[in-house]
Protein backbone atom coordinates (compact mmCIF):
# COMPACT_ATOMS: atom_id res chain seq x y z
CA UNK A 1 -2.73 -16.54 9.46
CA UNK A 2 0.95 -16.01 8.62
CA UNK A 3 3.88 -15.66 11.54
CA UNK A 4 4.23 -12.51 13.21
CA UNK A 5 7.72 -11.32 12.58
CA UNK A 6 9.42 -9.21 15.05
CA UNK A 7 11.20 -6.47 12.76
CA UNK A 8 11.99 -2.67 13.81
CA UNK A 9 11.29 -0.25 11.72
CA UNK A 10 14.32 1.27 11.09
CA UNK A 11 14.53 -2.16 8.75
CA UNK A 12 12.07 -0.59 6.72
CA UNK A 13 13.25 0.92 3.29
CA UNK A 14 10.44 3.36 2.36
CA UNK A 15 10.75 3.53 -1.76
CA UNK A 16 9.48 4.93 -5.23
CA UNK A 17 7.74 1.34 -6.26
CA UNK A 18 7.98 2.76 -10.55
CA UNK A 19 11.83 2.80 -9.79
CA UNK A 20 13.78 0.81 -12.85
CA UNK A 21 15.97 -0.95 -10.51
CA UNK A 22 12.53 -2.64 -9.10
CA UNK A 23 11.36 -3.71 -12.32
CA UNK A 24 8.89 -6.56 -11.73
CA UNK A 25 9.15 -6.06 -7.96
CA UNK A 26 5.28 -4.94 -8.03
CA UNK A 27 4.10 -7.93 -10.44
CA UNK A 28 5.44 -10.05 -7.54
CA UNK A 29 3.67 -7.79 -4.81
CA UNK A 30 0.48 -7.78 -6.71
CA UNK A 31 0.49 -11.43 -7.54
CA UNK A 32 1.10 -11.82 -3.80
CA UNK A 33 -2.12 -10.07 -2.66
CA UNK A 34 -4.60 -12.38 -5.09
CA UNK A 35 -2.95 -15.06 -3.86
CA UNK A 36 -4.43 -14.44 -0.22
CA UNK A 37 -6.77 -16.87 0.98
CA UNK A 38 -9.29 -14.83 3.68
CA UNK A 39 -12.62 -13.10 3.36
CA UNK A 40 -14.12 -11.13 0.72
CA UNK A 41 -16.65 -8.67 1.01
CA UNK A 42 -18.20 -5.84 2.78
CA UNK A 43 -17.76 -5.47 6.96
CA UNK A 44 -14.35 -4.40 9.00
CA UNK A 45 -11.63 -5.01 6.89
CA UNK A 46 -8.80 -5.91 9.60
CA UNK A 47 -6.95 -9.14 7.99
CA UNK A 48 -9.80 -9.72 5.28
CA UNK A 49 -8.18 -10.40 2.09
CA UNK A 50 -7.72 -6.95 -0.33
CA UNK A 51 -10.45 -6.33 -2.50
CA UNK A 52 -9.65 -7.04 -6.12
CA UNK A 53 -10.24 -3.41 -7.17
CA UNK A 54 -8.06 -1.97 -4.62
CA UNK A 55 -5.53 -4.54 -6.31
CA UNK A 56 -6.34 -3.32 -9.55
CA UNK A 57 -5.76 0.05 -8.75
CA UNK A 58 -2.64 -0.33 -6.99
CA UNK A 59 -1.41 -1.29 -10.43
CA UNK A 60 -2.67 1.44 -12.15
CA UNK A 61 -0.40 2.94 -14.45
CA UNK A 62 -0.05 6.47 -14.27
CA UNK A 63 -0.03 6.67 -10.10
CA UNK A 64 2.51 7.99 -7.82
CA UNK A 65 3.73 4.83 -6.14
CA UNK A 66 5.54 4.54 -2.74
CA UNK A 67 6.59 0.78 -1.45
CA UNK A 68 7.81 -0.51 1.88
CA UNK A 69 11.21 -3.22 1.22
CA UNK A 70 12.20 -5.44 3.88
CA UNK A 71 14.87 -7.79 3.17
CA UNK A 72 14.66 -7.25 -0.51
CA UNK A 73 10.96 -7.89 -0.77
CA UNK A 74 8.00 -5.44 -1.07
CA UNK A 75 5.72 -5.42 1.54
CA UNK A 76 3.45 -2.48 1.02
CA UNK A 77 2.27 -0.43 -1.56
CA UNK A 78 0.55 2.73 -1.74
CA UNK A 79 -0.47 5.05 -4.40
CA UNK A 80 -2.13 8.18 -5.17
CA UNK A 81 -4.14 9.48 -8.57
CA UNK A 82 -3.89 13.10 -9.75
CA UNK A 83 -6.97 13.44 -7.64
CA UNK A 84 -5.55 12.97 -4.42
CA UNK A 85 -7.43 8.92 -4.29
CA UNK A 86 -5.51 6.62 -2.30
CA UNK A 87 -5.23 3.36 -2.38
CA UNK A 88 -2.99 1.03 0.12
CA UNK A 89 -2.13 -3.05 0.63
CA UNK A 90 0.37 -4.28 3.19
CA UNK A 91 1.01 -7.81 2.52
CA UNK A 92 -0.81 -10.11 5.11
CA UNK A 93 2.41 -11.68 7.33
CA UNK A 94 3.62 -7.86 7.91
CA UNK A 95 -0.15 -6.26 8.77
CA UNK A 96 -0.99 -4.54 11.81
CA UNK A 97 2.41 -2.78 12.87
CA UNK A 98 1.39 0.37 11.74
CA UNK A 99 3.09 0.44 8.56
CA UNK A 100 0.74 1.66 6.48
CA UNK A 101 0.04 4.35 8.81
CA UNK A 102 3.95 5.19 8.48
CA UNK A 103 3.50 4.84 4.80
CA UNK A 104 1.19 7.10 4.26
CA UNK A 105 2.16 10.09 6.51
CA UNK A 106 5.22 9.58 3.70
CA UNK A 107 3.58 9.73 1.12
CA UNK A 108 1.55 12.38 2.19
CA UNK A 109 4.37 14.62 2.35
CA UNK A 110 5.96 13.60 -1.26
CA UNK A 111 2.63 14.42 -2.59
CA UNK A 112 1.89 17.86 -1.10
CA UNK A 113 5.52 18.63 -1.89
CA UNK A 114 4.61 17.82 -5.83
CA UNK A 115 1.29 19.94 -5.75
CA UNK A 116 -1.17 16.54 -5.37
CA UNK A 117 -4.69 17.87 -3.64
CA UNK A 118 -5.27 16.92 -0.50
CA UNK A 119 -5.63 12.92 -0.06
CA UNK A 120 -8.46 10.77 0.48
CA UNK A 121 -9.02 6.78 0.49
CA UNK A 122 -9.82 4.64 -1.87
CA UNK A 123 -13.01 3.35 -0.89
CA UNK A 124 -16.47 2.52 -1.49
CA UNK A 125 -17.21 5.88 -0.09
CA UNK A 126 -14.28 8.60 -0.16
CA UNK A 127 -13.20 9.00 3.45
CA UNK A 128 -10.77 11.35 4.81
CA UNK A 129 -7.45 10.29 6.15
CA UNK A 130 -6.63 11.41 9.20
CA UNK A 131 -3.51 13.12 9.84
């Protein structure tokens, strides 16, 4: 497992990932997350490697994409379909902080501010996120 880096979040730069200024930033995030050596499969997901069609679908085109930058790098990704379908990937040396929690109350917000319907996970089975 990768280094647990101490970083507050205020060093967090919550951003629109589709932004032309980022151009190939998500290629490099993506390529990231396939790279992952762990577990694949079904179970508790908690530092399993992502699932390759939750990768797929984070590059989607046509999604609303919100990233996480730290020093210049992307670190998480999530994005939401017309129908309100989630899907999320925080990069493994920067999981479990609660990032993706903070990432999706955001994006949450930018979505129900644009008229998205109410979101849901990305999942085998459609869950409900909380909050």
């Amino acid at each position: 497992m990768a280094e647990h880096v101490a970083v507050a979040p205020e060093q967090f730069l919550v951003i629109a990932v589709d932004h032309p200024s980022l151009n190939g930033t998500l290629g490099i995030f993506i390529d990231e997350l396939r790279s992952e050596r762990g577990c694949k499969g079904h179970g508790p997901s908690r530092g399993r490697m992502p699932f390759p069609e939750l990768i797929d679908r984070l590059a989607a085109p046509k999604m609303m994409r919100l990233g996480v930058m730290y020093e210049r790098r992307l670190i998480a990704v999530a994005a939401v379909d017309n129908h309100g379908a989630v899907a999320l990937a925080v990069v493994e040396d920067f999981r479990r902080r609660g990032i993706a929690n903070q990432l999706v109350q955001v994006l949450s917000e930018r979505a129900a501010t644009l008229g998205y319907p109410p979101l849901h996970r990305f999942t085998a089975a459609h869950a409900r996120l909380a909050g």
